[in-house]
Each structure stands twice: as C-alpha cells, then as structure tokens.
Protein backbone atom coordinates (compact mmCIF):
# COMPACT_ATOMS: atom_id res chain seq x y z
CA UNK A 1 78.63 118.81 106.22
CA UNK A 2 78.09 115.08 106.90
CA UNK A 3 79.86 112.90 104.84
CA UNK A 4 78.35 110.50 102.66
CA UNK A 5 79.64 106.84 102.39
CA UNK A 6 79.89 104.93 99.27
CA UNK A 7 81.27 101.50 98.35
CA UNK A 8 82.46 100.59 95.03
CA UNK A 9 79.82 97.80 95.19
CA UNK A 10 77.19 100.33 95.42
CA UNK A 11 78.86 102.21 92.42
CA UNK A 12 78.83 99.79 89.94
CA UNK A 13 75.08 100.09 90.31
CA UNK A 14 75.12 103.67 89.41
CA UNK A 15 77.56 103.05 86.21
CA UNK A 16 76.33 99.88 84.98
CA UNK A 17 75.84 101.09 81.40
CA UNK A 18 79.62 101.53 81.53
CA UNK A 19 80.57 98.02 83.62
CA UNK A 20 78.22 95.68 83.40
CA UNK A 21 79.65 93.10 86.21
CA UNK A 22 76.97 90.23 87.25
CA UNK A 23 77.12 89.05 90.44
CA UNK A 24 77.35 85.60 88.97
CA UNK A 25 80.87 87.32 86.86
CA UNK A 26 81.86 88.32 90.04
CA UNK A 27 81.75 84.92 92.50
CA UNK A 28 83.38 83.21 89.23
CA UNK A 29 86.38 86.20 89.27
CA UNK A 30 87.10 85.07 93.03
CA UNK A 31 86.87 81.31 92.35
CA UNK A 32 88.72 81.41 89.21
CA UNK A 33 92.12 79.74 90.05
CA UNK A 34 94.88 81.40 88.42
CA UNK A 35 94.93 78.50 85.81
CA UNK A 36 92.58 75.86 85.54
CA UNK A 37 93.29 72.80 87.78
CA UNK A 38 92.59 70.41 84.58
CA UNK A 39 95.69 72.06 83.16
CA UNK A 40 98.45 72.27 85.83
CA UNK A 41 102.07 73.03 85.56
CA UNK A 42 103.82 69.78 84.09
CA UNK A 43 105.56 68.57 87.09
CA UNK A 44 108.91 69.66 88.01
CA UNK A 45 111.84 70.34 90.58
CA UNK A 46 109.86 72.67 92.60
CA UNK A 47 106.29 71.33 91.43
CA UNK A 48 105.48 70.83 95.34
CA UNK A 49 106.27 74.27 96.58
CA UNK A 50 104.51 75.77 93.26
CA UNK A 51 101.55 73.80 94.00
CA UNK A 52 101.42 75.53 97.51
CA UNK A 53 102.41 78.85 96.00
CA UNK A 54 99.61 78.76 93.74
CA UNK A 55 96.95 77.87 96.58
CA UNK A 56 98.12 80.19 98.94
CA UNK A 57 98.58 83.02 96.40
CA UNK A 58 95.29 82.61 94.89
CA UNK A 59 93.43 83.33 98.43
CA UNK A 60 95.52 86.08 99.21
CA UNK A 61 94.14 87.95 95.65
CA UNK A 62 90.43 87.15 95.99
CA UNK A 63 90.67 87.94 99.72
CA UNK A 64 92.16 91.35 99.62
CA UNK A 65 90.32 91.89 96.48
CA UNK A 66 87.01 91.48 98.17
CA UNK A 67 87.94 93.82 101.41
CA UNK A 68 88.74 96.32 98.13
CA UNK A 69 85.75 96.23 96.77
CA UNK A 70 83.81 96.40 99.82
CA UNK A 71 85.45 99.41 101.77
CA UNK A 72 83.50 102.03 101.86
CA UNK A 73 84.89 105.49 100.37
CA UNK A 74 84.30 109.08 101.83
CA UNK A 75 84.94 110.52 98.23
CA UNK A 76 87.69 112.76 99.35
CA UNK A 77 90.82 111.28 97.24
CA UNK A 78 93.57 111.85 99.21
CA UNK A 79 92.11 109.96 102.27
CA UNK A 80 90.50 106.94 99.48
CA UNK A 81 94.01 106.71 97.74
CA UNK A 82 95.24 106.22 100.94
CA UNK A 83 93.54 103.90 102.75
CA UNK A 84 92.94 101.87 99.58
CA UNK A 85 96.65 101.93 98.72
CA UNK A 86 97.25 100.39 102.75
CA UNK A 87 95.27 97.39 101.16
CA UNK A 88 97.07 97.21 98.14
CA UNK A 89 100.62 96.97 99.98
CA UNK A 90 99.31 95.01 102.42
CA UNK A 91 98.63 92.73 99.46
CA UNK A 92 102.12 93.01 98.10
CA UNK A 93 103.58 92.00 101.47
CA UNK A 94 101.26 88.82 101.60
CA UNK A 95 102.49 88.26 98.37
CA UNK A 96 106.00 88.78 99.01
CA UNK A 97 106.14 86.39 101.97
CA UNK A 98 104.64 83.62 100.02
CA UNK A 99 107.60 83.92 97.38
CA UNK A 100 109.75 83.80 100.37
CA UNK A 101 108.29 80.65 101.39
CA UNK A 102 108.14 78.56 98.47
CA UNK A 103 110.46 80.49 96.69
CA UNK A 104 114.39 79.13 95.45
CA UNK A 105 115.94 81.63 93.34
CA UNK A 106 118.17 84.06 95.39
CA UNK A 107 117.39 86.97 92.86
CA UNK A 108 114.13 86.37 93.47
CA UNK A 109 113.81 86.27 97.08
CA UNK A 110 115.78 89.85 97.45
CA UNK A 111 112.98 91.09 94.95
CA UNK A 112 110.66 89.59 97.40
CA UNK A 113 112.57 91.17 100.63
CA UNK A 114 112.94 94.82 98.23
CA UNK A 115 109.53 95.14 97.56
CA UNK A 116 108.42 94.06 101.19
CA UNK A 117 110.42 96.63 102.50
CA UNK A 118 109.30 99.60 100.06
CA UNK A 119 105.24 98.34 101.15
CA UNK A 120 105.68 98.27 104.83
CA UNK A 121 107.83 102.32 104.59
CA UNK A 122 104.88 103.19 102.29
CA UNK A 123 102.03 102.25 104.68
CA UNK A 124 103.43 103.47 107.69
CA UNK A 125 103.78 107.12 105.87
CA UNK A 126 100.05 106.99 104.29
CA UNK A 127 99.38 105.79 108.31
CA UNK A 128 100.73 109.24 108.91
CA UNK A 129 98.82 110.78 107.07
CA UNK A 130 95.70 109.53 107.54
CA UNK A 131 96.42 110.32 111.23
CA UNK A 132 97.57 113.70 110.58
CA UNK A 133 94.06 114.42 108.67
CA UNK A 134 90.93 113.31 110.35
CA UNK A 135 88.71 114.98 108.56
CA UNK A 136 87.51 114.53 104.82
CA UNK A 137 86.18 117.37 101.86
CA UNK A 138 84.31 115.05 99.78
CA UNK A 139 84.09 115.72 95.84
CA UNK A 140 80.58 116.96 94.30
CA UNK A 141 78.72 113.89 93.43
CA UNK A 142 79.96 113.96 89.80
CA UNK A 143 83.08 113.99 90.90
CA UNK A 144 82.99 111.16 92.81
CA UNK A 145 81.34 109.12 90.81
CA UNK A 146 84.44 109.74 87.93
CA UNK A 147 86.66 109.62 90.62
CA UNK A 148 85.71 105.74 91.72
CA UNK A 149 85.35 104.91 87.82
CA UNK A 150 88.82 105.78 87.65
CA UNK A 151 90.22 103.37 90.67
CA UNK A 152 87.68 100.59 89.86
CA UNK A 153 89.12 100.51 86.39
CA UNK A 154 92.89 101.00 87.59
CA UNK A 155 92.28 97.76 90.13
CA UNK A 156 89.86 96.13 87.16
CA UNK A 157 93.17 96.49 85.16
CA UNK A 158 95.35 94.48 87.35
CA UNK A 159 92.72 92.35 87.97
CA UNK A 160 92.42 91.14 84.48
CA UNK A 161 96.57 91.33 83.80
CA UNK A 162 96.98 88.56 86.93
CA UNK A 163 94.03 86.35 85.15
CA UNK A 164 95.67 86.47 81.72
CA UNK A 165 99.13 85.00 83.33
CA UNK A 166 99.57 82.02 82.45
CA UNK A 167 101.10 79.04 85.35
CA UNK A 168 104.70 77.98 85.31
CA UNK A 169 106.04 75.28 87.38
CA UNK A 170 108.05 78.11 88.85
CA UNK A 171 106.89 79.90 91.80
CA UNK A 172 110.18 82.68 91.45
CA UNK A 173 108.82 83.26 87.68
CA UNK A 174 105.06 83.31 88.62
CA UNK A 175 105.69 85.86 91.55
CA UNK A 176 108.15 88.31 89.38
CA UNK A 177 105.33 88.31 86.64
CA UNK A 178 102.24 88.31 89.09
CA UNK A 179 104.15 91.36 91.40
CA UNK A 180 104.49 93.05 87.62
CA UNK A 181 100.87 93.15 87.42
CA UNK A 182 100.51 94.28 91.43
CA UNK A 183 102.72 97.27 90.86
CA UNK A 184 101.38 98.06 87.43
CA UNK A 185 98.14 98.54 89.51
CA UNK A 186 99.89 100.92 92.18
CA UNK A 187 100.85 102.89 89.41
CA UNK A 188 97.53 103.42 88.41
CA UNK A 189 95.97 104.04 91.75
CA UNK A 190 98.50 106.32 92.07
CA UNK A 191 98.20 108.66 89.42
CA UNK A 192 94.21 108.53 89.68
CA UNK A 193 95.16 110.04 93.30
CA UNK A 194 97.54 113.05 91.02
CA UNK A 195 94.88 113.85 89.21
CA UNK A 196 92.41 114.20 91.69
CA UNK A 197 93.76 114.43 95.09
CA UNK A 198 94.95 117.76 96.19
CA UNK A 199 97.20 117.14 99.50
CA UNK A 200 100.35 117.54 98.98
CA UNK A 201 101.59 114.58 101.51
CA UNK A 202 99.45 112.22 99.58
CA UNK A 203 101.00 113.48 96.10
CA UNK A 204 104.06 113.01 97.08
CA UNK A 205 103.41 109.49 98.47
CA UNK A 206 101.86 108.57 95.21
CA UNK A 207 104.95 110.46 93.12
CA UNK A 208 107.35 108.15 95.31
CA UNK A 209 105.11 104.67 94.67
CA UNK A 210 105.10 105.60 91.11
CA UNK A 211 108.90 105.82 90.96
CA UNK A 212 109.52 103.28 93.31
CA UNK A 213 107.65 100.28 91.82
CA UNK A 214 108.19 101.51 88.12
CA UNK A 215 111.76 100.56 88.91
CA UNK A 216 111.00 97.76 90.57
CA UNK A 217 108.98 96.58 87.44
CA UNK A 218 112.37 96.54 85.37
CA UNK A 219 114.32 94.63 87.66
CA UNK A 220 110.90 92.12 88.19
CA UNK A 221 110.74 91.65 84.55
CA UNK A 222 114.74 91.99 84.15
CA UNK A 223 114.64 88.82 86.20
CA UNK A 224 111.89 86.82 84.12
CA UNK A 225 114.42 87.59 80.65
CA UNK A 226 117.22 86.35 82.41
CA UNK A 227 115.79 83.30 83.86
CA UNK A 228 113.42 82.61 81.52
CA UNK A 229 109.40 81.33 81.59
CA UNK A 230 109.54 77.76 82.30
CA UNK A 231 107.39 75.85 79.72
CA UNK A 232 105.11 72.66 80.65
C-alpha cells in the first residue's frame, strides 16, 4: 500500500472550521518576541546575559517550531510520535545549552545539564526505533485526521503557555518556567502517542518521557518557589 504524506500545514486546511489559523496569525506567532521589546525586563545584575538569553531563545522556538509544523507525517503514530518527539528534545537541548550559557544559578544549571541528559538518552532510543521499523501502517483517513488534531493541539498548547510567560530579568527563572511549558508539551505528545500508537517500544518511550519530565516539572517549578520571579 503506498503511503500517503501529510503535513500539519496541509491539515489545518482540512480542519479549519475547528482552527482557524491565518497565515498572517501565523508569521506574527514566529515574530512575536517572548515580550514586547517596548516593555523589557527593568535592568538588572544579569540584564546583559538575559538580553542574549531572550534573543537566542526566541529563534530557537520559532525555528524548531516551523521544522514542526512542516514535517511531513506518514499517519502511522508510533513512527509520527517519534520522529516528532526527536524535534521536540532536540528543542529542549537547544534550550538547555542556552541556560547554560547565560545562565548563574547553580540549581539551575544542573536542571539544565538533567534535562539535557534525559533528551539526548530519549532520542537516541526513539533513533532505535525508528531504525528497527522501516516500514509504516498508516491510520484510515479519519483516523489520521483526529490523530494530527490531537498533536497540533498538544504543541498549540505549549505554544500558547510559552507566549503567556511573562519576561524576568532572570534568565535561570525564565528557562525553569519556559522548560515547564516544553515538558508540559512532551507530556502531551506523549500520551496522544498512548492512545493511538500501538508499538510497544514507542509506548514505553512515551510512558518513560511522561514520568521523566513530570518529575522534572516539580523540581523546575520547585526551583521558581524557592528563588522566586524577579519583578521589573
């Protein structure tokens, strides 16, 4: 059976009476800064470095977002969770080196280092599996189409959570609360992929990214209580 290719780009045409996204919405989504440059972070101790952090941060979301939204999907959900959660961590680790860059807080930078780790074992067992399964069995049509729905929303979701973040003059606080909304996204994506993958190697990879980063969350967001949201 040839396999029919399919983009999330060329889905939102099919379910545009359930997201309506302009193209116009969408070049303003990737040039939206995460806050406005009229209103910057008052300046501060590490105003420099957060300036940097922001910049840097910023292209690493709309790029990876855009290579998202433009891969094209076989509809089989084991190999889309997959190769779509590759992009995802590979996202994390961008965003985990930039933390260790500008970043000052020693609690911070192990989160960094913890959740770089946990990306880089991840991909190199979905790797594995993708190797290990060449072929695809795409879902009926229907199926698909619910399918994508699903992971559009799920990375729609995070999308909108790191928009609604507002800038600190703290690059350790705005990368705990920013990786928040990354894993919240993983979790997601991953259990889209339980309910409609049916490999068991996938499964488990998404059972292990759920439990993984749902701990990491606490100790993210343990970090923000403890050393509190800078204010301008």
């Amino acid at each position: 059976m040839k396999t029919e290719f399919i983009s999330f780009k060329s889905l939102a045409l099919m379910v545009v009476a359930i997201f309506v996204f302009s193209s116009c919405e969408k070049e303003q989504d990737i040039a939206t800064p995460l806050s406005t440059m009229a209103d910057q972070a008052a300046k501060g101790p590490y105003w420099e470095n957060d300036k940097a952090f922001d910049k840097e941060m910023q292209q690493v979301i709309n790029s990876m977002m855009k290579m998202m939204n433009q891969m094209e999907m076989t509809c089989d959900p084991d190999i889309d969770f997959a190769n779509m959660m590759i992009m995802h961590h590979e996202m994390g680790i961008k965003m985990a080196d930039i933390e260790l860059k500008y970043g000052h807080e020693p609690e911070a930078l192990e989160l960094a280092e913890k959740t770089k780790a946990g990306n880089l074992a991840s991909i190199a067992r979905l790797e594995a599996f993708l190797a290990s399964h060449p072929g695809t069995e795409p879902l009926s049509k229907e199926e698909c189409k619910m399918f994508m729905m699903e992971m559009r929303e799920d990375m729609m979701a995070m999308m909108h959570c790191m928009r609604s973040l507002k800038d600190t003059p703290d690059p350790d606080v705005d990368f705990a609360q920013l990786m928040i909304c990354h894993h919240q996204g993983a979790i997601a994506m991953s259990n889209t992929e339980l309910k409609w993958g049916d490999d068991e190697m996938a499964l488990e990879e998404a059972r292990i990214i759920i439990e993984e980063q749902s701990q990491e969350i606490i100790e993210l967001s343990e970090f923000v209580n403890e050393h509190g949201v800078p204010t301008r």
